[in-house]
Protein backbone atom coordinates (compact mmCIF):
# COMPACT_ATOMS: atom_id res chain seq x y z
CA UNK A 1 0.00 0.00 0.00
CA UNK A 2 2.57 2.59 1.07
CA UNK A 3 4.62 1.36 -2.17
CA UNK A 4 1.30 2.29 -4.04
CA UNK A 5 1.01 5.41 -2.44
CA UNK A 6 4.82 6.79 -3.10
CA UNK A 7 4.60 5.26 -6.83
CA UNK A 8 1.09 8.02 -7.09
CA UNK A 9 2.51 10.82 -5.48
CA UNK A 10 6.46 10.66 -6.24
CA UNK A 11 7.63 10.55 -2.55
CA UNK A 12 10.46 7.95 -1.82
CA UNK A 13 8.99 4.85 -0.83
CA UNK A 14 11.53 4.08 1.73
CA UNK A 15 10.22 7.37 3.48
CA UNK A 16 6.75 6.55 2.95
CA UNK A 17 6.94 3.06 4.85
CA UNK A 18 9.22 4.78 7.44
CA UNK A 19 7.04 7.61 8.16
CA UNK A 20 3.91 4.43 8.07
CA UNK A 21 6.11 3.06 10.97
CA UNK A 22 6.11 6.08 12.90
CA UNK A 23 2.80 6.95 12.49
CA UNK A 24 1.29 3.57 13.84
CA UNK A 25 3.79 3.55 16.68
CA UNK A 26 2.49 6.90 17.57
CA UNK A 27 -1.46 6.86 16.53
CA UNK A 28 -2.19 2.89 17.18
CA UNK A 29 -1.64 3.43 21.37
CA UNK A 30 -2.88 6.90 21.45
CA UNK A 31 -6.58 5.06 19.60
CA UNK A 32 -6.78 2.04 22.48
CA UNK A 33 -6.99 4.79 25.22
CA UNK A 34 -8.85 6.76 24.03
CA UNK A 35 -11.67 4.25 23.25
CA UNK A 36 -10.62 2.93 27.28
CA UNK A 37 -11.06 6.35 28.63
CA UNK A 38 -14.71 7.02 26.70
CA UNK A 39 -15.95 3.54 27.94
CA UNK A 40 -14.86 4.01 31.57
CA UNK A 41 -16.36 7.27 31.80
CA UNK A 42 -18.85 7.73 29.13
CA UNK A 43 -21.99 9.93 30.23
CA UNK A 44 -20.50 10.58 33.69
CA UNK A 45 -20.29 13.52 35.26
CA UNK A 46 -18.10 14.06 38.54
CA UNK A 47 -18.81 16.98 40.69
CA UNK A 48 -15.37 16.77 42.92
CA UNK A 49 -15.13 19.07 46.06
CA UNK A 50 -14.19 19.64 49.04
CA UNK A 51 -15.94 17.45 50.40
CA UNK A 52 -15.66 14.67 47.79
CA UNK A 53 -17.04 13.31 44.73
CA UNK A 54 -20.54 13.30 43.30
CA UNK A 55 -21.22 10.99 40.45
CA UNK A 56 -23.54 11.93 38.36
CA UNK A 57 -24.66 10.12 34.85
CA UNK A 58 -27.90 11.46 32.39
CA UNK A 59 -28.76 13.57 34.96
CA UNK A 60 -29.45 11.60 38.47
CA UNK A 61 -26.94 11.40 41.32
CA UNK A 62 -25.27 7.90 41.13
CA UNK A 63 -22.93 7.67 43.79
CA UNK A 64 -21.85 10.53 46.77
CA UNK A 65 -18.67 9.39 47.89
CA UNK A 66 -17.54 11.60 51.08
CA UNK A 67 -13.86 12.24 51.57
CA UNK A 68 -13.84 9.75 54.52
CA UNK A 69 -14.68 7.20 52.41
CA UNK A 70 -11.99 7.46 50.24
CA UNK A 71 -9.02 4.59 51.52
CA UNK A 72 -6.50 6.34 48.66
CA UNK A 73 -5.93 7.77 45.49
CA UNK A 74 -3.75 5.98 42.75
CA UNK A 75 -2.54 8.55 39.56
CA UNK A 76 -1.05 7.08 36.50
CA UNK A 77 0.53 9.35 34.17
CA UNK A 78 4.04 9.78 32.51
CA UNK A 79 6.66 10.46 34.23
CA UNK A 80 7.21 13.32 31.64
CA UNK A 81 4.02 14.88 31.58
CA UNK A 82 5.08 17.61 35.00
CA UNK A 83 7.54 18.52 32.73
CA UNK A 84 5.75 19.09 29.85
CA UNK A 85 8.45 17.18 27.86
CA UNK A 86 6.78 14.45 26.24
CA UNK A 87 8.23 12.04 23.38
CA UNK A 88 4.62 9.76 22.45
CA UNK A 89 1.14 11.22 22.02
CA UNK A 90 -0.14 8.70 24.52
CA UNK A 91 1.61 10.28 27.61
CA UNK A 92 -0.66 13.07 27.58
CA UNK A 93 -3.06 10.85 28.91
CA UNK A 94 -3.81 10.21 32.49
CA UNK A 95 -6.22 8.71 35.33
CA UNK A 96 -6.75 8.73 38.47
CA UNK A 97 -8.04 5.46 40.90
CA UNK A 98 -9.97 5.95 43.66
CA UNK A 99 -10.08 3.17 46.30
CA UNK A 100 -12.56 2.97 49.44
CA UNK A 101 -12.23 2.11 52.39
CA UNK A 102 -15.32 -0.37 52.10
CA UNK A 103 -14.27 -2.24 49.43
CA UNK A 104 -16.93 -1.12 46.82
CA UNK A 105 -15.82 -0.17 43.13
CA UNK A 106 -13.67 1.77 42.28
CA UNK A 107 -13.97 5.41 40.92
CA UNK A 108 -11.73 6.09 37.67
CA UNK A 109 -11.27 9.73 36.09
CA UNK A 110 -9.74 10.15 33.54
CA UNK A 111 -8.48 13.19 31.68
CA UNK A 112 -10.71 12.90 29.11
CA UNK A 113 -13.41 14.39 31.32
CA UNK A 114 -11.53 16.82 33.65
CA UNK A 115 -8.04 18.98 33.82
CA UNK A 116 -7.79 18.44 37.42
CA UNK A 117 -4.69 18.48 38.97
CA UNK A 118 -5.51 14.89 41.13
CA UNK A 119 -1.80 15.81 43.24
CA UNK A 120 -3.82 18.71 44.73
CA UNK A 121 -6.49 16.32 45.76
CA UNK A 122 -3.95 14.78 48.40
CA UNK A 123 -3.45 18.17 50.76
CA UNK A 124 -7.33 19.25 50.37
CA UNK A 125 -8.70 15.50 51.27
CA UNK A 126 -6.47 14.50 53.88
CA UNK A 127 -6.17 11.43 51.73
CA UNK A 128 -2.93 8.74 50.64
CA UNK A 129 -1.76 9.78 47.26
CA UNK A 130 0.09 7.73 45.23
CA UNK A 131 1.71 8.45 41.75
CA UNK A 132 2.59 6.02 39.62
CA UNK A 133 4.69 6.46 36.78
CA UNK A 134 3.99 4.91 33.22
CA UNK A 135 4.51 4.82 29.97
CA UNK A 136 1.26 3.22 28.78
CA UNK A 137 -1.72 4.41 30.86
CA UNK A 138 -4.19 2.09 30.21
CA UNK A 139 -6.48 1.27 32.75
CA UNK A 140 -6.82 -2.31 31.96
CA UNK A 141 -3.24 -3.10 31.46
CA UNK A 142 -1.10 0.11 32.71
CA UNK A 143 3.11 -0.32 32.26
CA UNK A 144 4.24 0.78 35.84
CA UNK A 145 7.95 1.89 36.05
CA UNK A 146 9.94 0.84 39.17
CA UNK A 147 10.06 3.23 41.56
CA UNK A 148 13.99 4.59 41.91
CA UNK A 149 15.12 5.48 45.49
C-alpha cells in the first residue's frame, strides 16, 4: 500500500513506509486509550469538592462518595508529563483510581473528562496519594515503572 502510495505521489517509498512506521507507533496506542477512557467514563459527570465526589450520569446522582470514604488515590501518568516534555502522544493521557475504604468499586477519572490536577487532591482530602509512573496508561493493562530510590 505505502509502495502504491509513493509510486502516485512521487515521494520515496523508503520514506513513505518509514514515516507508516512512525505513524502507527504513535497513533495505534494513542486510539486504544482513548476508546478505554470514553468507555470508563462515558456519560458521567463528577462533581469533585471539598468534600468529595458526586457521580452523576444522564442527569441523576449515582454515587456521593464523602472524603472519609476514600481509603486512597492511585494517579497514573508519565513520568514526563510535570515537565511538559513528552516524546509519544499517549503520555498526555492520564487517570486517576480511587479506592474505598469499604471495598466497593472503584472510581476512575480520567483526563478525558476533567483537567484536574488529582496531586492537589492529596493536601485538600487529607487522603494517601500515590503516583505512579507509566509509559502506557491504560487502565486495563497500565506499564508501571519501578520506583527509583
Amino acid at each position: 500500500m505505502s509502495v502504491v502510495f509513493a509510486g502516485m505521489t512521487g515521494f520515496d517509498p523508503f520514506a513513505v513506509k518509514v514515516f507508516s512506521v512512525f505513524m502507527f507507533v504513535m497513533v495505534v496506542p494513542c486510539i486504544f486509550i482513548h476508546i478505554e477512557y470514553l468507555r470508563a467514563n462515558a456519560g458521567f459527570e463528577f462533581e469533585i469538592n471539598n468534600t468529595g465526589i458526586q457521580v452523576t450520569r444522564g442527569g441523576k446522582v449515582v454515587r456521593v462518595v464523602d472524603t472519609g470514604d476514600i481509603k486512597n488515590i492511585a494517579i497514573y501518568k508519565s513520568p514526563n508529563l510535570r515537565y511538559r516534555f513528552v516524546h509519544l502522544a499517549s503520555e498526555y493521557y492520564y487517570y486517576a483510581r480511587i479506592t474505598m475504604h469499604d471495598s466497593s468499586a472503584d472510581i476512575i477519572i480520567t483526563s478525558l473528562v476533567t483537567n484536574e490536577d488529582f496531586d492537589e487532591l492529596s493536601p485538600l482530602w487529607q487522603v494517601k496519594t500515590e503516583t505512579k509512573k507509566t509509559l502506557f496508561p491504560s487502565i486495563r493493562f497500565p506499564v508501571v515503572l519501578p520506583a527509583l530510590n
